[in-house]
Structure formats: structure tokens, C-alpha cells
PDB file of N, CA and C in Angstrom:
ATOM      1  N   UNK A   1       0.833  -1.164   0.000  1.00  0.00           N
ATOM      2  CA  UNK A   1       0.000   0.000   0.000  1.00  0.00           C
ATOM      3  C   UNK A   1       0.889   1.242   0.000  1.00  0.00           C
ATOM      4  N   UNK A   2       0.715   1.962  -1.093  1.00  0.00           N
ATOM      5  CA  UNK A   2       1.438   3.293  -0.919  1.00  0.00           C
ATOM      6  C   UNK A   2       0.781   4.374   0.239  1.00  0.00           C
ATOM      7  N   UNK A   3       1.245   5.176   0.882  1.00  0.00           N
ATOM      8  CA  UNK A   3       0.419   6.193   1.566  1.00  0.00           C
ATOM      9  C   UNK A   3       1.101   7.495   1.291  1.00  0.00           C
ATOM     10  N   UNK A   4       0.672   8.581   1.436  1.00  0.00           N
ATOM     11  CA  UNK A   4       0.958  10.041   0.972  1.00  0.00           C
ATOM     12  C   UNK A   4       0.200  10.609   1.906  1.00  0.00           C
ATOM     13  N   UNK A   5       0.201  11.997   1.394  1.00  0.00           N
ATOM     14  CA  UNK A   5      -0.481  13.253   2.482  1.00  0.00           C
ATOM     15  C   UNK A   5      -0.787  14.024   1.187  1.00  0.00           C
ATOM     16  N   UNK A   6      -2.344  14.475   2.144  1.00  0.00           N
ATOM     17  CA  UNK A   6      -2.820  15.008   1.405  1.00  0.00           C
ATOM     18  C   UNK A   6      -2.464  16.857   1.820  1.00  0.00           C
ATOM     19  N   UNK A   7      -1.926  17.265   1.432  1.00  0.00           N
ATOM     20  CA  UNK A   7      -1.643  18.886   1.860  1.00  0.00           C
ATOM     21  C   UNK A   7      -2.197  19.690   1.594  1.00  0.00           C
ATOM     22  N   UNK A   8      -3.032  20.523   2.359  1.00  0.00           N
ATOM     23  CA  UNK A   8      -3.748  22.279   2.003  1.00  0.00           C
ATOM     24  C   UNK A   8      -3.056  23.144   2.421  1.00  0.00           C
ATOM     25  N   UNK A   9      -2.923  24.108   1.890  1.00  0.00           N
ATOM     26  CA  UNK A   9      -1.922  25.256   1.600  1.00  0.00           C
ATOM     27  C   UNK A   9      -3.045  26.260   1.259  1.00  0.00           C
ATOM     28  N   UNK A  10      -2.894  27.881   2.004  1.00  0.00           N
ATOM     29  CA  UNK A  10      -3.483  28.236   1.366  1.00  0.00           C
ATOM     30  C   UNK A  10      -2.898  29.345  -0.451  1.00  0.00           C
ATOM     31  N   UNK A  11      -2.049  28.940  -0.105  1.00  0.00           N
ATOM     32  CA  UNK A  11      -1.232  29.790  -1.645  1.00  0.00           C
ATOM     33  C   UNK A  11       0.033  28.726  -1.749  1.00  0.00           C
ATOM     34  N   UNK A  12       0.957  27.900  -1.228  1.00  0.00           N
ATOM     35  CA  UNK A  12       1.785  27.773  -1.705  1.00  0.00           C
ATOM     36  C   UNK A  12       1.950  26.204  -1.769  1.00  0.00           C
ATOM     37  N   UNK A  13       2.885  25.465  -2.260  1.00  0.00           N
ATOM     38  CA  UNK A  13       3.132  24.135  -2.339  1.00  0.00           C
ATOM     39  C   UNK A  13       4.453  24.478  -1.440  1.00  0.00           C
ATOM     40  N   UNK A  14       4.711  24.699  -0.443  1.00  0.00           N
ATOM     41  CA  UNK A  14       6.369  24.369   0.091  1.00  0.00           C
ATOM     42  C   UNK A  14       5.873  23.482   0.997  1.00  0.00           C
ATOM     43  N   UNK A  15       5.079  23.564   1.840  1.00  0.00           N
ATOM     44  CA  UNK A  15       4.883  22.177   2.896  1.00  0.00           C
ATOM     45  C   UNK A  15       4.963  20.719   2.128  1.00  0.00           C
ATOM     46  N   UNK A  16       4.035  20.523   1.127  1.00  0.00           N
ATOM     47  CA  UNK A  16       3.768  19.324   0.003  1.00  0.00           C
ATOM     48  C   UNK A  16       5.290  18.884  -0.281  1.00  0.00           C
ATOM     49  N   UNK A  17       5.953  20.549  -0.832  1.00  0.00           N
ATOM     50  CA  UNK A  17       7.465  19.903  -1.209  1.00  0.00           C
ATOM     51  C   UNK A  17       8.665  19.406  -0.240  1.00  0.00           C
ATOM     52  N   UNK A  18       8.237  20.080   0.982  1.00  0.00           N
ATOM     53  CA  UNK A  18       9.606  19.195   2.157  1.00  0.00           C
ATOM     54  C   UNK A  18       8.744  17.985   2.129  1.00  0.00           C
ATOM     55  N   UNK A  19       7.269  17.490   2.286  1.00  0.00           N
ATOM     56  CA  UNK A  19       6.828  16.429   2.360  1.00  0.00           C
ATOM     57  C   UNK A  19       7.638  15.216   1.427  1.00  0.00           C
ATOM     58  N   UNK A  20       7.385  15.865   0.111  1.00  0.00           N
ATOM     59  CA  UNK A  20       8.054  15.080  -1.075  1.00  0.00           C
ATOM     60  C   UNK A  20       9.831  14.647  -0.705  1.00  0.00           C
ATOM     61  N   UNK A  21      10.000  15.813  -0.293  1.00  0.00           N
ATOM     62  CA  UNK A  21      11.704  15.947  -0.375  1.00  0.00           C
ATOM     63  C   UNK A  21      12.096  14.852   1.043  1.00  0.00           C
ATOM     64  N   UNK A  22      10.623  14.665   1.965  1.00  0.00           N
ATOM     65  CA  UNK A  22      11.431  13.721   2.814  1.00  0.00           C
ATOM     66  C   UNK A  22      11.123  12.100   2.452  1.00  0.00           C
ATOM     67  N   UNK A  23      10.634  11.993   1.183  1.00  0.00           N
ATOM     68  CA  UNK A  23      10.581  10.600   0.916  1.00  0.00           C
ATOM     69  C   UNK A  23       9.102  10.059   0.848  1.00  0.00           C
ATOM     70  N   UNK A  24       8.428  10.770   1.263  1.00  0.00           N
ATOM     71  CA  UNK A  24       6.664  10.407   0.967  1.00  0.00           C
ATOM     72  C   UNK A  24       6.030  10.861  -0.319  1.00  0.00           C
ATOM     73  N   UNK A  25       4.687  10.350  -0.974  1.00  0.00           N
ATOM     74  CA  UNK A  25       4.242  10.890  -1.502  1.00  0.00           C
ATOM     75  C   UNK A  25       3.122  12.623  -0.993  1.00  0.00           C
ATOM     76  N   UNK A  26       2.883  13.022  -1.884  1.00  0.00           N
ATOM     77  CA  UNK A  26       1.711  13.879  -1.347  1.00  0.00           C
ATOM     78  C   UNK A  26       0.894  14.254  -2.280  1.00  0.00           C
ATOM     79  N   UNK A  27       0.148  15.282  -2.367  1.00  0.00           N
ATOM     80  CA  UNK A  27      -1.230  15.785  -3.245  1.00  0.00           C
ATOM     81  C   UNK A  27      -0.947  17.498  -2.790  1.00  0.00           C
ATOM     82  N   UNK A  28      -1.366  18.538  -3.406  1.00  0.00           N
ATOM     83  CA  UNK A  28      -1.186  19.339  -2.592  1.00  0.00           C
ATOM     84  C   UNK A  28      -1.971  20.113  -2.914  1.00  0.00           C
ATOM     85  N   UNK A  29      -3.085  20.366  -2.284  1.00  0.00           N
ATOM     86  CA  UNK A  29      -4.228  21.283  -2.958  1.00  0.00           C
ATOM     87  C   UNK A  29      -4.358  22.962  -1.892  1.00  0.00           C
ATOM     88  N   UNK A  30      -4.657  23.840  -3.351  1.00  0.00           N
ATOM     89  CA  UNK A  30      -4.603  25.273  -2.177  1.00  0.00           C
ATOM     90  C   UNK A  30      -6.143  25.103  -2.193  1.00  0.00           C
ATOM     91  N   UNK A  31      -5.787  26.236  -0.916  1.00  0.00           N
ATOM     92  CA  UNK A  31      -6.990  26.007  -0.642  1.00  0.00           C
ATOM     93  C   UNK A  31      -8.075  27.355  -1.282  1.00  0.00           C
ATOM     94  N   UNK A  32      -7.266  28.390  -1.599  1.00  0.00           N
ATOM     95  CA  UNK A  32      -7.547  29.270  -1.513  1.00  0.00           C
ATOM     96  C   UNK A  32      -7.965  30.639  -0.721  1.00  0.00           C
ATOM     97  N   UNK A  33      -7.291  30.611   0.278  1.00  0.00           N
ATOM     98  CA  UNK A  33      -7.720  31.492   1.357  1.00  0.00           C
ATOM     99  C   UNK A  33      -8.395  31.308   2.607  1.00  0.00           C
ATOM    100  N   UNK A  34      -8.338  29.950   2.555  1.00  0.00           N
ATOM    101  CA  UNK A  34      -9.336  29.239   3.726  1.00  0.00           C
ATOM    102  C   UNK A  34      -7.696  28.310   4.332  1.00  0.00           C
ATOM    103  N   UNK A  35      -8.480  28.053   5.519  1.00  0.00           N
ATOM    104  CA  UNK A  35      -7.145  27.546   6.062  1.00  0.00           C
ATOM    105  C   UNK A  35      -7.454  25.809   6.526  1.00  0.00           C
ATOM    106  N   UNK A  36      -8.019  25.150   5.471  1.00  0.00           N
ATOM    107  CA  UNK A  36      -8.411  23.832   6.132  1.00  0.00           C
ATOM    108  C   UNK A  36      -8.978  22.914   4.862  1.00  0.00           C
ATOM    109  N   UNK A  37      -9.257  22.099   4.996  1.00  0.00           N
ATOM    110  CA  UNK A  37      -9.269  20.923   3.869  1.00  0.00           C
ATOM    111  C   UNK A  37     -10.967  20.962   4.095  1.00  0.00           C
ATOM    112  N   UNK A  38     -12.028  20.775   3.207  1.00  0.00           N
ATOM    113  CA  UNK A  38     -13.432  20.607   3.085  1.00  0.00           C
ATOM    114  C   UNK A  38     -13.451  19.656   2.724  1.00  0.00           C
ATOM    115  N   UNK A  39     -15.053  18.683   2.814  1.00  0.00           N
ATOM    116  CA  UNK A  39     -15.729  17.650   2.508  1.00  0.00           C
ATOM    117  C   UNK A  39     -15.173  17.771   0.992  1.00  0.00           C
ATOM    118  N   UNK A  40     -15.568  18.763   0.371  1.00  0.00           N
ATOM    119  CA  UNK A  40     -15.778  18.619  -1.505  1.00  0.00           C
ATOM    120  C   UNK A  40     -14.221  18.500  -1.524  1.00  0.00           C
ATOM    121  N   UNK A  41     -13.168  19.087  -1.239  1.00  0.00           N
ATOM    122  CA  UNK A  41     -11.908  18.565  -1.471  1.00  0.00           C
ATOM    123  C   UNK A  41     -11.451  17.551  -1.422  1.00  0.00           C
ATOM    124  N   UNK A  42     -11.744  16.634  -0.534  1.00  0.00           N
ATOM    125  CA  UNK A  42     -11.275  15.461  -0.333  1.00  0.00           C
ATOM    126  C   UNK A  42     -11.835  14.220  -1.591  1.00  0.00           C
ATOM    127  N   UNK A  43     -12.993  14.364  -1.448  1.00  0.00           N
ATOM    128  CA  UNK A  43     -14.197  14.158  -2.562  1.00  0.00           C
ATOM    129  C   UNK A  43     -13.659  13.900  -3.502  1.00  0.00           C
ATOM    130  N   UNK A  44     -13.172  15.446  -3.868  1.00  0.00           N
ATOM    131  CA  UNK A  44     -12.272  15.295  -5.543  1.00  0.00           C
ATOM    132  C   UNK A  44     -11.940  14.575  -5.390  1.00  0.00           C
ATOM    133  N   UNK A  45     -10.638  13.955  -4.415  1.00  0.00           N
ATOM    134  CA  UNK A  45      -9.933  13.175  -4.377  1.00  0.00           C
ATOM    135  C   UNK A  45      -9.946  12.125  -4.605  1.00  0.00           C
ATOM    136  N   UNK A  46     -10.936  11.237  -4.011  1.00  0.00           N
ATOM    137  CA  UNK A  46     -11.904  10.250  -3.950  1.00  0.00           C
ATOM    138  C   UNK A  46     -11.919   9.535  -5.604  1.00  0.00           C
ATOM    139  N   UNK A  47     -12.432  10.750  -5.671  1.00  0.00           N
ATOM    140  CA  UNK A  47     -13.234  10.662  -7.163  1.00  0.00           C
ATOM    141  C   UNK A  47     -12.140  10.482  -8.195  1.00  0.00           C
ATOM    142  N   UNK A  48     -10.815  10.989  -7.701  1.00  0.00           N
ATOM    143  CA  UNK A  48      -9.635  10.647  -8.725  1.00  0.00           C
ATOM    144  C   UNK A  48      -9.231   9.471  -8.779  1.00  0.00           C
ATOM    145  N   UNK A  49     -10.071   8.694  -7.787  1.00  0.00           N
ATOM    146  CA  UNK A  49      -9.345   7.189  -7.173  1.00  0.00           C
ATOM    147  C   UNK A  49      -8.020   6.801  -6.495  1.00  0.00           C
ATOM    148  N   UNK A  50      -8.172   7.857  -5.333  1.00  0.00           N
ATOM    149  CA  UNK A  50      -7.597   8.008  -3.938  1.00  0.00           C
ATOM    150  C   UNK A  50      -8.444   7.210  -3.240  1.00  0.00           C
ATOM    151  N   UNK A  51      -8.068   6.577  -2.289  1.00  0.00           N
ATOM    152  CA  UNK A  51      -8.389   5.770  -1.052  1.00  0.00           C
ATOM    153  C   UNK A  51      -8.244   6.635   0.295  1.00  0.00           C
ATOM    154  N   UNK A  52      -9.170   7.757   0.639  1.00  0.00           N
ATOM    155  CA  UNK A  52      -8.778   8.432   1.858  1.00  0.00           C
ATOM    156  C   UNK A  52      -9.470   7.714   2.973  1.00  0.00           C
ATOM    157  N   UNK A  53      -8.022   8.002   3.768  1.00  0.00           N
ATOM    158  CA  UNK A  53      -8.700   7.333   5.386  1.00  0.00           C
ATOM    159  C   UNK A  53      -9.047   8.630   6.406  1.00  0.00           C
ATOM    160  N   UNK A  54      -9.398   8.633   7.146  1.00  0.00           N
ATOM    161  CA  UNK A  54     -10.036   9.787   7.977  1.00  0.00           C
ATOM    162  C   UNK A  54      -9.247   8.965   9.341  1.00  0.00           C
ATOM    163  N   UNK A  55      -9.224   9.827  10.446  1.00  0.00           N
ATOM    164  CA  UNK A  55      -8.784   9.260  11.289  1.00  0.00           C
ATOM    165  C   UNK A  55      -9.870   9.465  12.648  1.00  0.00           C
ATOM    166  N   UNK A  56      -9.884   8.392  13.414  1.00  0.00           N
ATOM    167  CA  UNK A  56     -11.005   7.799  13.571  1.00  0.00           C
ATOM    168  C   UNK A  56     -10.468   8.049  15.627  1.00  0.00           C
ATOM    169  N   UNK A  57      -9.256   7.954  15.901  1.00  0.00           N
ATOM    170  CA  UNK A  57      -8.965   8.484  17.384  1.00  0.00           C
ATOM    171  C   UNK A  57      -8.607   9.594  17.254  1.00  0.00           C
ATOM    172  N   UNK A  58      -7.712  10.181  16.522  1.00  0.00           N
ATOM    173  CA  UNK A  58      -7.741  11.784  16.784  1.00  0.00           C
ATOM    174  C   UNK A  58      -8.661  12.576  16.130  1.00  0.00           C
ATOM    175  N   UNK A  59      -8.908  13.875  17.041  1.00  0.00           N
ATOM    176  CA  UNK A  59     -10.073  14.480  16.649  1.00  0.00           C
ATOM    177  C   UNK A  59      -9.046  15.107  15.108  1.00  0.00           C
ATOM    178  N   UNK A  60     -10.441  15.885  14.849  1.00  0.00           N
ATOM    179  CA  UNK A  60     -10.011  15.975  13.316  1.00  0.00           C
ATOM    180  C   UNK A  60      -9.721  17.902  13.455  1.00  0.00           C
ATOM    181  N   UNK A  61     -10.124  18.561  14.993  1.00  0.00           N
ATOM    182  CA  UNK A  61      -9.968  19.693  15.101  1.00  0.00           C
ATOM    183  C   UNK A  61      -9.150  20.454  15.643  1.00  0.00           C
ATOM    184  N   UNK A  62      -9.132  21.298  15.984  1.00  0.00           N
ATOM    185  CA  UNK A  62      -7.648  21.673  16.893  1.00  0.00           C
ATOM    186  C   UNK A  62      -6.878  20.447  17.683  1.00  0.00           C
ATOM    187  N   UNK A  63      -7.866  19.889  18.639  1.00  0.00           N
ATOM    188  CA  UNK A  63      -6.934  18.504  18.911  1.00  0.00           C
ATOM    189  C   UNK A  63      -6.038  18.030  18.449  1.00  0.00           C
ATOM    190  N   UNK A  64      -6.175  17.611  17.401  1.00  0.00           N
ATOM    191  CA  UNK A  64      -5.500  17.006  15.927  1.00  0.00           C
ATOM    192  C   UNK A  64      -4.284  18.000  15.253  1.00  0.00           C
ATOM    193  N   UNK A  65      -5.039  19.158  15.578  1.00  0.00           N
ATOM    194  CA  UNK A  65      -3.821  19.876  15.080  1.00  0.00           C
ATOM    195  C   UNK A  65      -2.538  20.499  16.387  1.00  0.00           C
ATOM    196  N   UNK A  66      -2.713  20.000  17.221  1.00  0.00           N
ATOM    197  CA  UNK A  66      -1.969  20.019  18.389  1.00  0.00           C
ATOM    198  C   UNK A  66      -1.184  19.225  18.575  1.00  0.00           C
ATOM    199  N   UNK A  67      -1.800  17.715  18.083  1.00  0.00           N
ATOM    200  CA  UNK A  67      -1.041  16.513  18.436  1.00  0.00           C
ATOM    201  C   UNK A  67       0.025  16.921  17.209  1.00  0.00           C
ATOM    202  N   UNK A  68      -0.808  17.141  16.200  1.00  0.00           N
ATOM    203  CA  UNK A  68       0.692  17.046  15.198  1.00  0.00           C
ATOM    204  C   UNK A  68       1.159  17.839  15.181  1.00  0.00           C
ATOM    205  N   UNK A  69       1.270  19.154  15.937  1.00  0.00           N
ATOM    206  CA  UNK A  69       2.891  19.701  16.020  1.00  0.00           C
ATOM    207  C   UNK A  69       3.145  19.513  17.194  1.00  0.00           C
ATOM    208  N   UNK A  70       2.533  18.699  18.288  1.00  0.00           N
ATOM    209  CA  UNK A  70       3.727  18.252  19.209  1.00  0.00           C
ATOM    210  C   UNK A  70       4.766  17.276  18.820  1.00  0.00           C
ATOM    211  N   UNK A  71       3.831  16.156  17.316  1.00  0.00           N
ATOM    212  CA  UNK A  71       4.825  15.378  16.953  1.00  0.00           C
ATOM    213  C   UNK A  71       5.726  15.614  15.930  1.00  0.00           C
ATOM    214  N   UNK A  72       5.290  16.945  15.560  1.00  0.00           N
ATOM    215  CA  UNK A  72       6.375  18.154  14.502  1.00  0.00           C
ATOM    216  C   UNK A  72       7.708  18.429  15.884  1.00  0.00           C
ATOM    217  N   UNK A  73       7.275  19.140  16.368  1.00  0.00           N
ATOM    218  CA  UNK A  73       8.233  19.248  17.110  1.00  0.00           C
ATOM    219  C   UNK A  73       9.301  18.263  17.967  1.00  0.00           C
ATOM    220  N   UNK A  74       8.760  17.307  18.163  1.00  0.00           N
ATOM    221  CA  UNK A  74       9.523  16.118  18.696  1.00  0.00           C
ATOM    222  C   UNK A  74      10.485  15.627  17.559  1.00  0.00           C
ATOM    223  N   UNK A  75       9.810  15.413  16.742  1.00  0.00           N
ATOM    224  CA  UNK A  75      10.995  15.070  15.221  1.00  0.00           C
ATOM    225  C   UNK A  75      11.595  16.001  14.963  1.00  0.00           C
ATOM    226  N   UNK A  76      11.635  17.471  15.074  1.00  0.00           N
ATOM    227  CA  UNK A  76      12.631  18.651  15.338  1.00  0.00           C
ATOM    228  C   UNK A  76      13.736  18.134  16.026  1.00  0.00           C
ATOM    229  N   UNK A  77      13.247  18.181  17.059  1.00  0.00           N
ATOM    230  CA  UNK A  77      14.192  18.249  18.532  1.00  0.00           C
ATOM    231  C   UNK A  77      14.955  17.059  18.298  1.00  0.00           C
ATOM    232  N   UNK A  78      14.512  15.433  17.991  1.00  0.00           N
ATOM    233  CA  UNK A  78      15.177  14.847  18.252  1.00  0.00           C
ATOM    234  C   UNK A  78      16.638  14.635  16.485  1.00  0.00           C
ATOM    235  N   UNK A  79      15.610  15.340  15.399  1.00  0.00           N
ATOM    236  CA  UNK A  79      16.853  14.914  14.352  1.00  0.00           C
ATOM    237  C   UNK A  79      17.946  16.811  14.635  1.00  0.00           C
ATOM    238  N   UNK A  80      17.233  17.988  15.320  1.00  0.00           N
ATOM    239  CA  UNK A  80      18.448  18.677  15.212  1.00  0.00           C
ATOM    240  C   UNK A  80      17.840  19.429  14.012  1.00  0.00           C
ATOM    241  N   UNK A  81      16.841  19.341  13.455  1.00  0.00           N
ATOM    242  CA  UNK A  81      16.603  20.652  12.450  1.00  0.00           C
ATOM    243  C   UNK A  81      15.204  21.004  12.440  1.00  0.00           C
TER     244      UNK A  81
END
């Protein structure tokens, strides 16, 4: 099974591209001025014949976005950049 990330941006692809540059796939959709991924975005996705998983213990809201930069930051700290 391949897995990737799906990335929203609202103007740029640089997150998508360190994604890429560290060895994963990704997708990288702007969002346009909104700061978050929608139902119909993902959809597209879907519809391109992507297999999206949703995640089902972490919340999908600030929660979620907490956990992952505590675990942004832990992979900071421990590689040194």
C-alpha cells in the first residue's frame, strides 16, 4: 500500500514539497484562502481514485492539530533541524 499526504496550503506548495523531499508521496491542494481541507476537497480526491482514510482516534480539530505539532516538534528536537 502506498500512503501520501494530502496537503492544504493556502497559496503555496512548500509544505507538500519538504513532504516530497522527505521521501513520501503527497497531493497538494490550495486552498484558496481558507485555512483547512473541506468535505468537496477530499471528494475530488476520492473521485480521482484516492483511497482516503479519515482518522477515527484523533479528533479531526484543533486537537489534531496540536497533536501534530507536538509530533512536529519532537521530530525537530530529536533529528536537530
Amino acid at each position: 500500500m502506498r500512503i501520501g499526504v494530502i496537503e492544504g496550503d493556502i497559496q503555496t506548495s512548500a509544505d507538500a514539497e519538504r513532504i516530497i523531499h522527505a521521501g513520501a508521496s503527497a497531493v497538494q491542494i490550495n486552498t484558496d484562502g481558507a485555512c483547512h481541507l473541506d468535505g468537496n476537497m477530499i471528494k475530488a480526491l476520492a473521485n480521482k481514485g484516492f483511497q482516503v482514510f479519515t482518522p477515527c482516534i484523533v479528533p479531526t480539530n484543533d486537537g489534531g492539530i496540536s497533536l501534530g505539532q507536538a509530533v512536529a516538534a519532537a521530530a525537530i528536537a530529536r533529528n536537530g533541524n
